[in-house]
N, C-alpha and C. Protein backbone atom coordinates (compact mmCIF):
# COMPACT_ATOMS: atom_id res chain seq x y z
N UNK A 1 0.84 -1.19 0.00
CA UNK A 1 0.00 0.00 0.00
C UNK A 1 0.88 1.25 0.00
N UNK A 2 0.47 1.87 -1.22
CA UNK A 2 1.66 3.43 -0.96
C UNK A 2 0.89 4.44 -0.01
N UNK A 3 1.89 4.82 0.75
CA UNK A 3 1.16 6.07 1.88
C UNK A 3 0.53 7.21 1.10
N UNK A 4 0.87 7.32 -0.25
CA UNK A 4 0.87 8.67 -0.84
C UNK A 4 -0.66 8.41 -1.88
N UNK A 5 -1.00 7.47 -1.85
CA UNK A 5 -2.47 7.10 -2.57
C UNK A 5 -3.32 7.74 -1.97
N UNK A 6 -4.38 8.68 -2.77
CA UNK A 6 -5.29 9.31 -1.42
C UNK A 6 -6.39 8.66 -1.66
N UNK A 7 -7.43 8.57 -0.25
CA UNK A 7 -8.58 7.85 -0.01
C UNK A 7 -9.50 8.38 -0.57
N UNK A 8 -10.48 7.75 -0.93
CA UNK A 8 -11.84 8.64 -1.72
C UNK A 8 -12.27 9.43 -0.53
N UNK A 9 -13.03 10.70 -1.28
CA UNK A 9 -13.47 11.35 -0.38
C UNK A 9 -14.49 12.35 -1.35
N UNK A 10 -15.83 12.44 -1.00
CA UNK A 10 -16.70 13.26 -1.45
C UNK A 10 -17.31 14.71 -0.81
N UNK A 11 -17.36 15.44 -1.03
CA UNK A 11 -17.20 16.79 -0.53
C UNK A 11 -18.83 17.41 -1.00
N UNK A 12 -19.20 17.71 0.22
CA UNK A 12 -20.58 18.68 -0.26
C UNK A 12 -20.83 20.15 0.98
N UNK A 13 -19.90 20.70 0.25
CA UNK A 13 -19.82 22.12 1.08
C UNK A 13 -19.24 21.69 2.33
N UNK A 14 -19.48 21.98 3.40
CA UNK A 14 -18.72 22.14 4.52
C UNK A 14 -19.09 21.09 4.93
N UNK A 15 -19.03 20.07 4.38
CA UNK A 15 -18.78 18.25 5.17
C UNK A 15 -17.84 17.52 3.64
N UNK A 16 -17.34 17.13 4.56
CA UNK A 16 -16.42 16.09 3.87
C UNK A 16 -16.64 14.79 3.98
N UNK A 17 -17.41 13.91 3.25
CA UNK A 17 -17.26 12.15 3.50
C UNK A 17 -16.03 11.47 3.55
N UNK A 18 -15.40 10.95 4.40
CA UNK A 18 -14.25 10.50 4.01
C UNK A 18 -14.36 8.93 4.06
N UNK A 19 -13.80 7.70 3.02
CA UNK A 19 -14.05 6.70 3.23
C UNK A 19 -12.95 5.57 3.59
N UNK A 20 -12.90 5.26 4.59
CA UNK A 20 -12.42 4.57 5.63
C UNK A 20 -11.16 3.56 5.07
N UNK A 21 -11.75 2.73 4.07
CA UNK A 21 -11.30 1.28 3.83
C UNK A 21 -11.46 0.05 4.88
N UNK A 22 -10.69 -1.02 4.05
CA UNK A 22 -11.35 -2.39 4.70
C UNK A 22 -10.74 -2.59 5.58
N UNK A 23 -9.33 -2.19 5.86
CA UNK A 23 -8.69 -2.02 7.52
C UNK A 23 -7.88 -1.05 7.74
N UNK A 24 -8.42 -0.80 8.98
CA UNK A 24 -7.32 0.57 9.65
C UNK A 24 -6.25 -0.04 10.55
N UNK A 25 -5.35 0.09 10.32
CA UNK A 25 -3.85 -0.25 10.82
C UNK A 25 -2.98 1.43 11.06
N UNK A 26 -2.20 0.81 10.52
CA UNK A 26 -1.10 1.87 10.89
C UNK A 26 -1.20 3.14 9.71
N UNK A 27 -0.82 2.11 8.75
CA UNK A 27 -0.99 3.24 7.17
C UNK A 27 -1.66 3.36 6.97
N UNK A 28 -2.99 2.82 6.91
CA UNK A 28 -4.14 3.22 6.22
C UNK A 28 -4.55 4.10 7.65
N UNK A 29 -4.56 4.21 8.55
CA UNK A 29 -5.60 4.95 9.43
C UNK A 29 -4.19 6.52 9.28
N UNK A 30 -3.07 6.14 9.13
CA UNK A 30 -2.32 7.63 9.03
C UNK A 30 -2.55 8.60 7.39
N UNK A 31 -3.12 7.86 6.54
CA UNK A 31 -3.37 8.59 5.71
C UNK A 31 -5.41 8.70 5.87
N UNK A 32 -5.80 8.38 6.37
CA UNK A 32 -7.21 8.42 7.15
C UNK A 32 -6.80 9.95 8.06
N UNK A 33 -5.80 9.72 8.43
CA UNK A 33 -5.54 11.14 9.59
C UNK A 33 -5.27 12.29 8.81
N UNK A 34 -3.79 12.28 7.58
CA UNK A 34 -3.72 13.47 6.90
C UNK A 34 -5.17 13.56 5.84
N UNK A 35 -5.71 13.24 5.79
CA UNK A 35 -6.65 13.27 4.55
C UNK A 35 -7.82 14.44 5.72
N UNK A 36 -8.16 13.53 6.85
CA UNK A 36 -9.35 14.33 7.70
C UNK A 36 -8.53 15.90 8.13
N UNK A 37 -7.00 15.81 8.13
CA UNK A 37 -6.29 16.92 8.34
C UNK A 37 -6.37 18.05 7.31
N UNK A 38 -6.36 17.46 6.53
CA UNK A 38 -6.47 17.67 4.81
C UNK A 38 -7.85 18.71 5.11
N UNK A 39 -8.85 18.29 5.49
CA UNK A 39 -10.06 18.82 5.21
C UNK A 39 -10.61 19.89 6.22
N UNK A 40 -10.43 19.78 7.28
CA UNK A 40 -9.92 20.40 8.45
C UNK A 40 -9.50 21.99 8.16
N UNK A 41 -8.03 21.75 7.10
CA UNK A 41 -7.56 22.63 7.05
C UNK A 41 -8.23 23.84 5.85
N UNK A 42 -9.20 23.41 5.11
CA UNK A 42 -9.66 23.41 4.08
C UNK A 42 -11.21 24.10 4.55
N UNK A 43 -11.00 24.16 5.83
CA UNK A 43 -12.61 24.44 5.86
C UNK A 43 -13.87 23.74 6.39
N UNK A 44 -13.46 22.83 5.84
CA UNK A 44 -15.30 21.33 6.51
C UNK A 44 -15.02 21.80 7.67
N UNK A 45 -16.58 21.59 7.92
CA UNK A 45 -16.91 21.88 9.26
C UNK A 45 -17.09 20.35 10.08
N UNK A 46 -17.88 19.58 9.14
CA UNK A 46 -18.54 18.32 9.15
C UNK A 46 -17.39 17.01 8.68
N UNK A 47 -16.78 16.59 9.31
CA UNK A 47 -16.40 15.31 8.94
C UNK A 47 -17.15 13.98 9.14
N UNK A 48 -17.56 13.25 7.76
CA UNK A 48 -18.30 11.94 8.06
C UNK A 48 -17.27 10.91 7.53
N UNK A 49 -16.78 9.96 8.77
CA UNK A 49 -16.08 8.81 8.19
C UNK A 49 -16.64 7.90 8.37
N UNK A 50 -16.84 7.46 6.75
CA UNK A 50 -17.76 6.13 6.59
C UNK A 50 -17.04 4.79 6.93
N UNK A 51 -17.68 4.26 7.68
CA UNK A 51 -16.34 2.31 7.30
C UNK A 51 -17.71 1.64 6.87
N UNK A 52 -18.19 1.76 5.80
CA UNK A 52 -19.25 0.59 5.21
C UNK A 52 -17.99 -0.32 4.89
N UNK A 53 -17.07 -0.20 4.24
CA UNK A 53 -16.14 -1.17 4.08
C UNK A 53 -15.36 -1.35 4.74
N UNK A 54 -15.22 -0.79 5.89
CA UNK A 54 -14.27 -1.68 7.05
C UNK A 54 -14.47 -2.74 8.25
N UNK A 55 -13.13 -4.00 8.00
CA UNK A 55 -14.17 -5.00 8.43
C UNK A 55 -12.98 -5.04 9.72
N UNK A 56 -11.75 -4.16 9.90
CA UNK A 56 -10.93 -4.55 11.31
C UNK A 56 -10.86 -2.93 11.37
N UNK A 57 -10.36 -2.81 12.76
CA UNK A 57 -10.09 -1.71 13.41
C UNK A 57 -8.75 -1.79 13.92
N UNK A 58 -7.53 -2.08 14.04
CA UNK A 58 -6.31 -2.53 14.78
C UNK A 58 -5.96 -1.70 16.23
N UNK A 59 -5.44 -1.59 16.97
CA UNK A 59 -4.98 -1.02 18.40
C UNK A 59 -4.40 0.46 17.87
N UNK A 60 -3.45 0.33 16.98
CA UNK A 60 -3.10 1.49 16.35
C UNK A 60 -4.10 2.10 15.99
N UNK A 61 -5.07 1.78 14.36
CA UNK A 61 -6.25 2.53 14.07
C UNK A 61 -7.21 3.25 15.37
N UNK A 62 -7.20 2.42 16.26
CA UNK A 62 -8.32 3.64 16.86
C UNK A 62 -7.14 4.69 17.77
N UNK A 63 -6.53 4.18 17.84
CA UNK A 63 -5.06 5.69 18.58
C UNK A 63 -5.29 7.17 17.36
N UNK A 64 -5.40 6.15 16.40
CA UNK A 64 -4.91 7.50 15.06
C UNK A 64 -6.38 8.12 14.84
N UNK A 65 -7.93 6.95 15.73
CA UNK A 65 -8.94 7.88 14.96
C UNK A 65 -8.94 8.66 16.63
N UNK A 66 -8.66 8.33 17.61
CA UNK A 66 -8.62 9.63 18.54
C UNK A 66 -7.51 10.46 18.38
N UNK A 67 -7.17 10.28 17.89
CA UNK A 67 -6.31 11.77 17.27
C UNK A 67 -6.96 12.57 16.23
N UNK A 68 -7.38 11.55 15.70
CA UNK A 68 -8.67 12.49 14.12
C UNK A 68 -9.95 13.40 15.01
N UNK A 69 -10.42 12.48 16.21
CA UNK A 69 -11.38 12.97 16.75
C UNK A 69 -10.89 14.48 17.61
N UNK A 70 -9.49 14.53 18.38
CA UNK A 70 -8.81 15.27 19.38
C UNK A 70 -8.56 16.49 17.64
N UNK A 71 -8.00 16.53 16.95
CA UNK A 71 -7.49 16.96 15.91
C UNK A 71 -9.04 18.19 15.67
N UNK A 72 -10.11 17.17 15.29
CA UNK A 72 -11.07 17.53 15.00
C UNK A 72 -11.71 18.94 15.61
N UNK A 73 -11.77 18.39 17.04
CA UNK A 73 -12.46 18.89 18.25
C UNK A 73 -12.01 20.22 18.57
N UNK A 74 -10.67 20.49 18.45
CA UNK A 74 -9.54 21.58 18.57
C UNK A 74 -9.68 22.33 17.41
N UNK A 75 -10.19 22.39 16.18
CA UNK A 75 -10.56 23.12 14.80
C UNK A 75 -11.70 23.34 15.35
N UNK A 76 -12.68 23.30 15.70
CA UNK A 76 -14.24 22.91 15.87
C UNK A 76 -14.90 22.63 14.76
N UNK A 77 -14.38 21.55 14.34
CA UNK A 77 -15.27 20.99 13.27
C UNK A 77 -15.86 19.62 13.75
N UNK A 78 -16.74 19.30 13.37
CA UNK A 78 -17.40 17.87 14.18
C UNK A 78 -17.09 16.63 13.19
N UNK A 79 -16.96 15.55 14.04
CA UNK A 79 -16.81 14.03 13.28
C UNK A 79 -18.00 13.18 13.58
N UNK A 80 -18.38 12.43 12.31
CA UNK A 80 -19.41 11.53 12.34
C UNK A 80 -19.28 10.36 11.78
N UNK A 81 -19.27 9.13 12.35
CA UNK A 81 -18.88 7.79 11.66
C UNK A 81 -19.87 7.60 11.28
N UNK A 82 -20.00 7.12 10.13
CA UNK A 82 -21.23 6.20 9.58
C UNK A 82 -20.99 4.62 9.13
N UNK A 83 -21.75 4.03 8.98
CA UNK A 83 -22.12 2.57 8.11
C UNK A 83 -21.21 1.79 9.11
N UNK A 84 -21.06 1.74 9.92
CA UNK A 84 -20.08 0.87 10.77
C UNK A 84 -20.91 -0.39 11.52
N UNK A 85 -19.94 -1.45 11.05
CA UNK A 85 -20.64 -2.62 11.63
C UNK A 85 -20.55 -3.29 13.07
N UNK A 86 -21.24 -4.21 12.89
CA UNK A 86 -21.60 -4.23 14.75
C UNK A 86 -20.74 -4.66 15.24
N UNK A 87 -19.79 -5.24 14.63
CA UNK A 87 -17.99 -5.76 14.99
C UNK A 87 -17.51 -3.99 15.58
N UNK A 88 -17.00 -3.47 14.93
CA UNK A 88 -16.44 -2.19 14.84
C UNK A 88 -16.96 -1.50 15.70
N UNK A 89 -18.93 -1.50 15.80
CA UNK A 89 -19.10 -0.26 16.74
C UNK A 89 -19.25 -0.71 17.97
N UNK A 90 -19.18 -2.12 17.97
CA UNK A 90 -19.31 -3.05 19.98
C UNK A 90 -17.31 -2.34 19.96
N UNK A 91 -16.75 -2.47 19.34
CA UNK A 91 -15.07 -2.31 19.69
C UNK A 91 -15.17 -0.44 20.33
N UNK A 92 -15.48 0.47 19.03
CA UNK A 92 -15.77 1.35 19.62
C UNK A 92 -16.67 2.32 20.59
N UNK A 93 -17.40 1.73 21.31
CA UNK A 93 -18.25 1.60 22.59
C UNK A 93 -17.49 1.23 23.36
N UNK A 94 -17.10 0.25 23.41
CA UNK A 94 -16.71 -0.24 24.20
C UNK A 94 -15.13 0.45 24.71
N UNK A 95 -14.29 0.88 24.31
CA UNK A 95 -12.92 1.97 24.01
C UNK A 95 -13.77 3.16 24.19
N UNK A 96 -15.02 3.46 24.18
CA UNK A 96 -15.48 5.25 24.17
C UNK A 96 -15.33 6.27 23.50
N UNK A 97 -15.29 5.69 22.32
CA UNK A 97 -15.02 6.45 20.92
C UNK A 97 -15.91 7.23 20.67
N UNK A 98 -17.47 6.44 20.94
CA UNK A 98 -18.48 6.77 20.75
C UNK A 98 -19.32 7.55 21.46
N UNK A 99 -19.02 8.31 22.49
CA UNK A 99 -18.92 9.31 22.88
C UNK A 99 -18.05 10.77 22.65
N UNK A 100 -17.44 10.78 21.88
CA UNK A 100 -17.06 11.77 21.35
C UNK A 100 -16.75 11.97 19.38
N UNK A 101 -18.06 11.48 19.34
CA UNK A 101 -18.77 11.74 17.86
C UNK A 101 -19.90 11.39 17.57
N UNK A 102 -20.64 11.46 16.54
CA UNK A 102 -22.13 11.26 16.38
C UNK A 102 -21.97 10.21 15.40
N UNK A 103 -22.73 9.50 15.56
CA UNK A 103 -22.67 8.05 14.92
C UNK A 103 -24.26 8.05 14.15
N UNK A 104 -24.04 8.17 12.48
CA UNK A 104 -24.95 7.49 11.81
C UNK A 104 -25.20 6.03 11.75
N UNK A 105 -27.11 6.00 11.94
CA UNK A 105 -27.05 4.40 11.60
C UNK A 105 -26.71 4.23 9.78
N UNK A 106 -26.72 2.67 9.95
CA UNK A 106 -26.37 2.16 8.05
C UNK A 106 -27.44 2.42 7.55
């Protein structure tokens, strides 16, 4: 995986969709970080990170999405996960992720 590939991401005024992939590890959740940094800096107010396609979360990945969330919070722009499955959102409940963002259902 090259670090320098950027993640899809769809833009509708001041929210940014950003889409996740099928696992967050190390690289993929650090270009998950510059990308939400990316947008951040750019303006969105609204960050929505989708994981319809993510099926792991790793120990690292959720370090790097509370940093996306801490990152976030400090711009005042808000984060919203969406499409996340019941693997992923029992992990993040359970870690308390989910308390410091708004969670769309699928």
């Amino acid at each position: 995986m090259n670090p320098e590939i950027n993640i899809p991401v769809r833009i509708e005024g001041e929210i940014a969709t950003i889409f996740a992939g099928d696992y967050i590890n190390k690289l993929s959740g650090e270009r998950l970080e510059r990308e939400c940094q990316r947008q951040i800096n750019e303006g969105r107010k609204t960050l929505i990170v989708n994981f319809s396609e993510t099926e792991i979360v790793n120990s690292i990945g959720v370090s790097i999405l509370l940093g996306v969330i801490d990152a976030a919070s400090n711009a005042g722009a808000k984060i919203v996960f969406s499409d996340i499955n019941e693997d992923t959102n029992e992990l993040f409940e359970t870690l308390g992720l989910t308390n410091h963002v708004q969670i769309l259902p699928n």
